[in-house]
PDB file of N, CA and C in Angstrom:
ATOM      1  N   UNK A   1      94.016 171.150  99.697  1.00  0.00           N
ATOM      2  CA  UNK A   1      94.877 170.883  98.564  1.00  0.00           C
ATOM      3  C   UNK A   1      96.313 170.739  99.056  1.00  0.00           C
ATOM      4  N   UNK A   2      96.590 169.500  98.906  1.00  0.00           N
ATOM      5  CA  UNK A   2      98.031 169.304  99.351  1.00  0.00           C
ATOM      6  C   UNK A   2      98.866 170.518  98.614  1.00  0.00           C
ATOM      7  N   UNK A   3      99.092 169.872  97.326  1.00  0.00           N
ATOM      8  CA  UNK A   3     100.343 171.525  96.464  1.00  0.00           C
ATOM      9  C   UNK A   3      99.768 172.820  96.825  1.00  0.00           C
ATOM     10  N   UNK A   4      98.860 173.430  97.164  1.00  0.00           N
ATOM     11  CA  UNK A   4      98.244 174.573  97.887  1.00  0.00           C
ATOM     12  C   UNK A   4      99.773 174.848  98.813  1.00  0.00           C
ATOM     13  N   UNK A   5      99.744 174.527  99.699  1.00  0.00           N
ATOM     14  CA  UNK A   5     101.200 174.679  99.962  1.00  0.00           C
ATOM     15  C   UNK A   5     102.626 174.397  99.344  1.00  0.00           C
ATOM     16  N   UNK A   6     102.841 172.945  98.649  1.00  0.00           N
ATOM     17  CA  UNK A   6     104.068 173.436  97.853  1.00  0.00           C
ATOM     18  C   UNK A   6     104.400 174.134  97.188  1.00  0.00           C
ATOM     19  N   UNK A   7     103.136 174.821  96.276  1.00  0.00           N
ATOM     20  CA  UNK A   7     102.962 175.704  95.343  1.00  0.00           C
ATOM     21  C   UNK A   7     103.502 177.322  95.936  1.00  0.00           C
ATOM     22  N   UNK A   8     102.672 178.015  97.259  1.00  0.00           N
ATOM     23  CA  UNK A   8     103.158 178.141  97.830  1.00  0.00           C
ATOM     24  C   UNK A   8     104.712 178.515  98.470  1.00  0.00           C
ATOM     25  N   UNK A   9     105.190 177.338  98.683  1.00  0.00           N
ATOM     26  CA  UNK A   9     107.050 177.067  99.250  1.00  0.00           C
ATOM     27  C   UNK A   9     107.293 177.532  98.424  1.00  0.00           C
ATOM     28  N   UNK A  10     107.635 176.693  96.522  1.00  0.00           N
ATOM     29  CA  UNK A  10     108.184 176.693  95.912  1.00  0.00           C
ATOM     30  C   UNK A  10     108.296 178.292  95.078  1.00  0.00           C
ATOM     31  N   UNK A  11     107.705 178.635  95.380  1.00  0.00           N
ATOM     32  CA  UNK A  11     107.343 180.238  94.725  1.00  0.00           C
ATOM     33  C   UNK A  11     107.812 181.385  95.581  1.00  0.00           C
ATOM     34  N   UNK A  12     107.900 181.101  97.050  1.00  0.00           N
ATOM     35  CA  UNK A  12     108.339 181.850  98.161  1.00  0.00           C
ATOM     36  C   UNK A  12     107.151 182.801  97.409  1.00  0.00           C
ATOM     37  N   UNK A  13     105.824 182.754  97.694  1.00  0.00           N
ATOM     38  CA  UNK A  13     105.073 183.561  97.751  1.00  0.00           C
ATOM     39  C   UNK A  13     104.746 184.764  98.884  1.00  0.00           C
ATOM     40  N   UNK A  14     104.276 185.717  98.955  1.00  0.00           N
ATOM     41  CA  UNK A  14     104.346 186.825 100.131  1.00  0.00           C
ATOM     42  C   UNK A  14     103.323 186.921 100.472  1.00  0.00           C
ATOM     43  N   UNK A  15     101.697 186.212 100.015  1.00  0.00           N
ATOM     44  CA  UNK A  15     100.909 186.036 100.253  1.00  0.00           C
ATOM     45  C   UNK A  15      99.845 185.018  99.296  1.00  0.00           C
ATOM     46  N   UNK A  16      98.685 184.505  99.897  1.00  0.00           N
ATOM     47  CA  UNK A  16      97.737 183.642  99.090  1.00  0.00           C
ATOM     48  C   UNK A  16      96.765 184.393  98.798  1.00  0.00           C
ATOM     49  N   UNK A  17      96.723 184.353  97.581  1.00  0.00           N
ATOM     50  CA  UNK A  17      95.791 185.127  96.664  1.00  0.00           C
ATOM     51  C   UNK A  17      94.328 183.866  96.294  1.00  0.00           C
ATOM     52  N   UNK A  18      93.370 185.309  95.809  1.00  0.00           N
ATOM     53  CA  UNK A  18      92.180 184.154  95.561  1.00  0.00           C
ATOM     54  C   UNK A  18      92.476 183.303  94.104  1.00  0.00           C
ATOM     55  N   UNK A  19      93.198 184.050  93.482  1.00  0.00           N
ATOM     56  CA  UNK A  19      93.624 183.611  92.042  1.00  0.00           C
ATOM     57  C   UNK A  19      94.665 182.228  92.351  1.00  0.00           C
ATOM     58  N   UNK A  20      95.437 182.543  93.005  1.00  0.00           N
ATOM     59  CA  UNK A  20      96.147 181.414  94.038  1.00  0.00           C
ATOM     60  C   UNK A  20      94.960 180.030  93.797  1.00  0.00           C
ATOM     61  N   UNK A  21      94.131 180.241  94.885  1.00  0.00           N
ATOM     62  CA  UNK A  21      93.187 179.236  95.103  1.00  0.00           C
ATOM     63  C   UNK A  21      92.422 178.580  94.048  1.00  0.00           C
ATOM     64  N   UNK A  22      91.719 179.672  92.654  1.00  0.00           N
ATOM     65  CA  UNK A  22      91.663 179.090  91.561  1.00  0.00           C
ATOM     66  C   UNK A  22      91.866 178.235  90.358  1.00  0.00           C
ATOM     67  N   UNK A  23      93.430 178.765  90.809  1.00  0.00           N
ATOM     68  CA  UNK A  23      94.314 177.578  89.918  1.00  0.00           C
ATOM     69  C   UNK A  23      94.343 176.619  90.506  1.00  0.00           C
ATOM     70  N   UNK A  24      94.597 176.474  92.164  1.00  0.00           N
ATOM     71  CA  UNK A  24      94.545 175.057  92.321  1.00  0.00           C
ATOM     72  C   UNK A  24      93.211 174.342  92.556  1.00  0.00           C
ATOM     73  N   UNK A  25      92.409 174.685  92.116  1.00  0.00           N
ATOM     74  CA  UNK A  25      90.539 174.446  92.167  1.00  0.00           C
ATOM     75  C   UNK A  25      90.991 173.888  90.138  1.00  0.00           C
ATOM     76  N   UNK A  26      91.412 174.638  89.708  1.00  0.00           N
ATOM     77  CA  UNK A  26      91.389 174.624  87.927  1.00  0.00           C
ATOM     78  C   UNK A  26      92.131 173.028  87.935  1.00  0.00           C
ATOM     79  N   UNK A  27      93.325 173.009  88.515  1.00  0.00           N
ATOM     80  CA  UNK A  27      94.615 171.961  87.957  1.00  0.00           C
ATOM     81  C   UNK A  27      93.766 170.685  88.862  1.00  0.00           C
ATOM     82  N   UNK A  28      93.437 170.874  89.800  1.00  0.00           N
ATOM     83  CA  UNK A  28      92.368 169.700  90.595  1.00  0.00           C
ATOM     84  C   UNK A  28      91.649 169.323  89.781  1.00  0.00           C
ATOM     85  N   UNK A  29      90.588 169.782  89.666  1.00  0.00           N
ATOM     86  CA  UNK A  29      89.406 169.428  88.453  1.00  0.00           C
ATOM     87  C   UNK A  29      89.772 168.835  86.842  1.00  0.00           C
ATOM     88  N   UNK A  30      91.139 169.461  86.850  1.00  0.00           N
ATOM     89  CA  UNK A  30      91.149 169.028  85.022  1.00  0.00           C
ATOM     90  C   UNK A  30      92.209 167.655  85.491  1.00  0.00           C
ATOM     91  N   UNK A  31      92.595 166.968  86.885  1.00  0.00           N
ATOM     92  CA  UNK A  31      93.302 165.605  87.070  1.00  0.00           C
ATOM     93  C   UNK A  31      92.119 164.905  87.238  1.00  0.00           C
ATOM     94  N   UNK A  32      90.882 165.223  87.590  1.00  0.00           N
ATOM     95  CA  UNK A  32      89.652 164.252  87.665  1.00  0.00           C
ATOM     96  C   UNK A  32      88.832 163.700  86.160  1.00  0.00           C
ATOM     97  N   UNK A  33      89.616 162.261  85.877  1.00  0.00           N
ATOM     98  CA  UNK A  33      88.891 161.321  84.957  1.00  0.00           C
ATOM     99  C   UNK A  33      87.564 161.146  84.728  1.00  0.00           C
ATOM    100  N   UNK A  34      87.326 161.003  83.524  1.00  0.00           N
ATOM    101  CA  UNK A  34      85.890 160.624  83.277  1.00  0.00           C
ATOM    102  C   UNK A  34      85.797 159.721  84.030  1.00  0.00           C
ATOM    103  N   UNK A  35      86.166 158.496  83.831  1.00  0.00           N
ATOM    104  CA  UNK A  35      85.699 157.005  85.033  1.00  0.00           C
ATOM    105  C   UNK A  35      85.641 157.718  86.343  1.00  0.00           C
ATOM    106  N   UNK A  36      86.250 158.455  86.940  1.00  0.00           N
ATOM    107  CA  UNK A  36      86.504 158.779  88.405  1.00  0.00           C
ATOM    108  C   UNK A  36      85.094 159.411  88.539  1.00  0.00           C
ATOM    109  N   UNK A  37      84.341 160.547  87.542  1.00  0.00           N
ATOM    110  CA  UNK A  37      83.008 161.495  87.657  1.00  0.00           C
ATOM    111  C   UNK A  37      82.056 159.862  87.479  1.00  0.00           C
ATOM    112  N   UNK A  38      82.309 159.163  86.347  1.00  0.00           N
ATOM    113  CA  UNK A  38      81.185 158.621  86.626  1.00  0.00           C
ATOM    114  C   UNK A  38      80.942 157.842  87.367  1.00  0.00           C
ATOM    115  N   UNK A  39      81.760 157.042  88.403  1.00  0.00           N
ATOM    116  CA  UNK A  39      81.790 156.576  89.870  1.00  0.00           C
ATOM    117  C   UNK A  39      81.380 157.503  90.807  1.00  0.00           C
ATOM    118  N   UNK A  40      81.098 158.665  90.339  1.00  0.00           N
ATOM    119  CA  UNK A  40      80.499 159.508  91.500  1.00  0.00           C
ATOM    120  C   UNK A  40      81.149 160.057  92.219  1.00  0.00           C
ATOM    121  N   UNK A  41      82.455 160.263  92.067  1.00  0.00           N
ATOM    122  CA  UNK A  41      83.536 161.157  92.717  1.00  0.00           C
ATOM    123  C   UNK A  41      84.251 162.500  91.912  1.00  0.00           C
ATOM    124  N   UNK A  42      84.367 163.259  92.981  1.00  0.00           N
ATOM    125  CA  UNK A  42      84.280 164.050  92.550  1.00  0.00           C
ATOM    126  C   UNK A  42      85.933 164.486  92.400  1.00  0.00           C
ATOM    127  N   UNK A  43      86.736 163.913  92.790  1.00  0.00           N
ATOM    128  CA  UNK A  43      88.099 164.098  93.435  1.00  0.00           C
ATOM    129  C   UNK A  43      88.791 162.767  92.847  1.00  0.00           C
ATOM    130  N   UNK A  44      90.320 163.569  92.397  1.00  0.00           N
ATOM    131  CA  UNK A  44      91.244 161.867  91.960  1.00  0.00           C
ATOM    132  C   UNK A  44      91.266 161.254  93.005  1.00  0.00           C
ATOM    133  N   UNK A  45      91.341 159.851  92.823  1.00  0.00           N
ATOM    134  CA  UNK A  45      92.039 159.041  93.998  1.00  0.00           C
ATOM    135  C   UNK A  45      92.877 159.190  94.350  1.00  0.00           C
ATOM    136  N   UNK A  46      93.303 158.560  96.207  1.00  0.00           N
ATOM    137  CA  UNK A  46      94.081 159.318  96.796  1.00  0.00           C
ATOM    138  C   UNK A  46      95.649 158.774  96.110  1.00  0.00           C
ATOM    139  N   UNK A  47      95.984 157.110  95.398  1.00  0.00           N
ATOM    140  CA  UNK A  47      96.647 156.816  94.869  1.00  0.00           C
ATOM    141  C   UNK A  47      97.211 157.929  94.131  1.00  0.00           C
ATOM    142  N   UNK A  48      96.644 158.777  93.720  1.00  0.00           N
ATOM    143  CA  UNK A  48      97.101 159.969  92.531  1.00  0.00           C
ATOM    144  C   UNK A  48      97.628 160.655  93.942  1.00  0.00           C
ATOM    145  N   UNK A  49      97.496 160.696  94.722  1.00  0.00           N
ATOM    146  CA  UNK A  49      98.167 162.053  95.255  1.00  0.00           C
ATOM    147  C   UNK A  49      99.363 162.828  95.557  1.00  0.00           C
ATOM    148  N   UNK A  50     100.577 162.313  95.031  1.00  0.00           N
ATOM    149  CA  UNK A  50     101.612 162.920  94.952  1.00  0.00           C
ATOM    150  C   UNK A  50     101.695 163.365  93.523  1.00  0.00           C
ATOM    151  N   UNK A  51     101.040 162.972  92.326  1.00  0.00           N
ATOM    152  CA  UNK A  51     101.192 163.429  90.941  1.00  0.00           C
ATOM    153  C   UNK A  51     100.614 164.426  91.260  1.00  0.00           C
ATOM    154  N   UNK A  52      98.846 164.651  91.877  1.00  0.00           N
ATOM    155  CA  UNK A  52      98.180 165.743  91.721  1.00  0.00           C
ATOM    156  C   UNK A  52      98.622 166.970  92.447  1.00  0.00           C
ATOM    157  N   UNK A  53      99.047 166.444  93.553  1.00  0.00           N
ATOM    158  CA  UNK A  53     100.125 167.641  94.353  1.00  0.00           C
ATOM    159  C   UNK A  53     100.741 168.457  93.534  1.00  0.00           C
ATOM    160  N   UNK A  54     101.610 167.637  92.725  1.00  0.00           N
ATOM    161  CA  UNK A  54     103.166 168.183  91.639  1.00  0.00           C
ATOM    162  C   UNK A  54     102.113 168.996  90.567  1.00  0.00           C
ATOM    163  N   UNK A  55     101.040 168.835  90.334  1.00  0.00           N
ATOM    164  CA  UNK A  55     100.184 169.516  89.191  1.00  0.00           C
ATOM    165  C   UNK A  55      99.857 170.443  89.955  1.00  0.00           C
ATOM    166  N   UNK A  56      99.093 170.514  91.248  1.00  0.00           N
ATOM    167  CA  UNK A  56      98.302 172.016  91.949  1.00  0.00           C
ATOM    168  C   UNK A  56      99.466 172.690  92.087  1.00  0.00           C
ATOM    169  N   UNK A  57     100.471 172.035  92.850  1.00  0.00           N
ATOM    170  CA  UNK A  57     101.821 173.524  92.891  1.00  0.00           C
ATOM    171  C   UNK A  57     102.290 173.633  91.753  1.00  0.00           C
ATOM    172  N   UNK A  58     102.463 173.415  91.067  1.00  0.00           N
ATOM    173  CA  UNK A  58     102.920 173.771  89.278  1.00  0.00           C
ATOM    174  C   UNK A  58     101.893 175.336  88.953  1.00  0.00           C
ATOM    175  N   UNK A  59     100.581 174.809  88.937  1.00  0.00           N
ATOM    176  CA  UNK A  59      99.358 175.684  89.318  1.00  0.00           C
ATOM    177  C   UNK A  59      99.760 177.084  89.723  1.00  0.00           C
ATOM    178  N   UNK A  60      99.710 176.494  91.060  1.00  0.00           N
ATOM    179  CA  UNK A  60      99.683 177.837  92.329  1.00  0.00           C
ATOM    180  C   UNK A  60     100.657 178.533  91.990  1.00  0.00           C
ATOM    181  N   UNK A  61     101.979 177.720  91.874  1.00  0.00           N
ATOM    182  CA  UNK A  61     103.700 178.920  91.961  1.00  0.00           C
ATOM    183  C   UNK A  61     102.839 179.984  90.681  1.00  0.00           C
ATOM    184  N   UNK A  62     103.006 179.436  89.300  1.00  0.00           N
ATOM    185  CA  UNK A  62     103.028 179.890  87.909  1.00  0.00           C
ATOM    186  C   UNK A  62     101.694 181.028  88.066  1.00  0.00           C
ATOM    187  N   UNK A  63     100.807 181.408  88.857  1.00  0.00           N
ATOM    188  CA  UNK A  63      99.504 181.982  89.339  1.00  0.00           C
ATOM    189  C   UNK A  63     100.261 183.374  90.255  1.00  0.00           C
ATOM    190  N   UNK A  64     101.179 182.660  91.054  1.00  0.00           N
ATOM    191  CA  UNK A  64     101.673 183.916  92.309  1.00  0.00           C
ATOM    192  C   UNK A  64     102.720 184.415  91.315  1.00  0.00           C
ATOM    193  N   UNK A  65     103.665 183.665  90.306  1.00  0.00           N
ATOM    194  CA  UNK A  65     104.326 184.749  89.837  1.00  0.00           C
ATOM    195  C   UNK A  65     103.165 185.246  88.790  1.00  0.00           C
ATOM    196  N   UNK A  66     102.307 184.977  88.099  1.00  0.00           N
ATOM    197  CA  UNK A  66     101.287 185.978  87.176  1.00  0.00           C
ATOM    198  C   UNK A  66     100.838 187.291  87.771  1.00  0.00           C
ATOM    199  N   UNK A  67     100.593 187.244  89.075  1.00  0.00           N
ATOM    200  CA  UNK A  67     100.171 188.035  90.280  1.00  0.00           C
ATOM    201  C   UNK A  67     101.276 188.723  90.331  1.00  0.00           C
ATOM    202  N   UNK A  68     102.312 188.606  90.321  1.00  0.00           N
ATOM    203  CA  UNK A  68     103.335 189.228  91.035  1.00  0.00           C
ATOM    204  C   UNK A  68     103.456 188.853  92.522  1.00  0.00           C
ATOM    205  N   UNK A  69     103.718 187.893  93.020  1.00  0.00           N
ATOM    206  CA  UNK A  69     103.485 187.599  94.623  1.00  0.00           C
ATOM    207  C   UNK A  69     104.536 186.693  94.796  1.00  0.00           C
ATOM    208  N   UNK A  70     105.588 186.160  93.794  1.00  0.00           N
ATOM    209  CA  UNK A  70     106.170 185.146  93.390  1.00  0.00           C
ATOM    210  C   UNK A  70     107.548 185.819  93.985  1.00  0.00           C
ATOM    211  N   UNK A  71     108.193 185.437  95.008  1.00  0.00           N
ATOM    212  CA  UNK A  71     110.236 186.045  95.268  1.00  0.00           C
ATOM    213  C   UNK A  71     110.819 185.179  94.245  1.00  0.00           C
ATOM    214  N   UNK A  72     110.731 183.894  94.553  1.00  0.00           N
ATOM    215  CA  UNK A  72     111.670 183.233  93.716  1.00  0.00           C
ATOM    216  C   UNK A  72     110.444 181.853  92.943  1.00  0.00           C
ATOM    217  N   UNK A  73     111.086 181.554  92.202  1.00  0.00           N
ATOM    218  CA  UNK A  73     110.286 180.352  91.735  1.00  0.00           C
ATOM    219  C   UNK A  73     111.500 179.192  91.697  1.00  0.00           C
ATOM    220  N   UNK A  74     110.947 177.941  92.170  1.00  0.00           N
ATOM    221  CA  UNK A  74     112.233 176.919  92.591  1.00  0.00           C
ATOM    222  C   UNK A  74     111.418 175.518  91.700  1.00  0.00           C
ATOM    223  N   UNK A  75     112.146 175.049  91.429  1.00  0.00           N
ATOM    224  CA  UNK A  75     112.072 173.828  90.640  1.00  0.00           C
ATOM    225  C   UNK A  75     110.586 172.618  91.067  1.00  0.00           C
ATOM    226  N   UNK A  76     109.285 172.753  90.900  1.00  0.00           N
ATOM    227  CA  UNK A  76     108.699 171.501  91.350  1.00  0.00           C
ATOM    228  C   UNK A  76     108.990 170.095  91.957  1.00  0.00           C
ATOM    229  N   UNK A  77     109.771 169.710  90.873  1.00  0.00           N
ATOM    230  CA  UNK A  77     109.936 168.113  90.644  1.00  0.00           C
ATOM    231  C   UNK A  77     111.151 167.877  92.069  1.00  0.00           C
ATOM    232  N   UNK A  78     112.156 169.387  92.096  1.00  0.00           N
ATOM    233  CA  UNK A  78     113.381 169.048  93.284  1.00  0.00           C
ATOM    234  C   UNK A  78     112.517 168.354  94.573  1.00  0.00           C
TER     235      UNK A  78
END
């Protein structure tokens, strides 16, 4: 997961949690289109991949501060 790490940065997290990993398993799965499942994939296209990034770390940060694992939380989109 690419945002797996921005998510990550942007959070100055102190560690990766499994809840961590969930969300970005959750925010992955809910960017995958019906057309995309019924082509048989299981994953957005890679064209999507800087949107889906900006969605898994959105994910991950908002997960490590729920956790408490979060120092700072810094802007996504910067």
């Amino acid at each position: 997961f690419p945002g797996m790490g921005l998510g990550c940065v942007v959070s100055h997290t102190t560690r990766v949690t499994p809840g961590m990993f969930n969300a970005a398993a959750r925010a992955l799965g809910a960017a995958v289109e019906d057309e995309t499942l019924k082509a048989g994939s299981l994953y957005p296209p890679m064209a999507r991949v800087r949107e889906i990034s900006h969605l898994v770390a959105h994910a991950v940060a908002e997960q490590a501060c729920q956790e408490g694992v979060c120092q700072q939380l810094v802007d996504v989109e910067s």
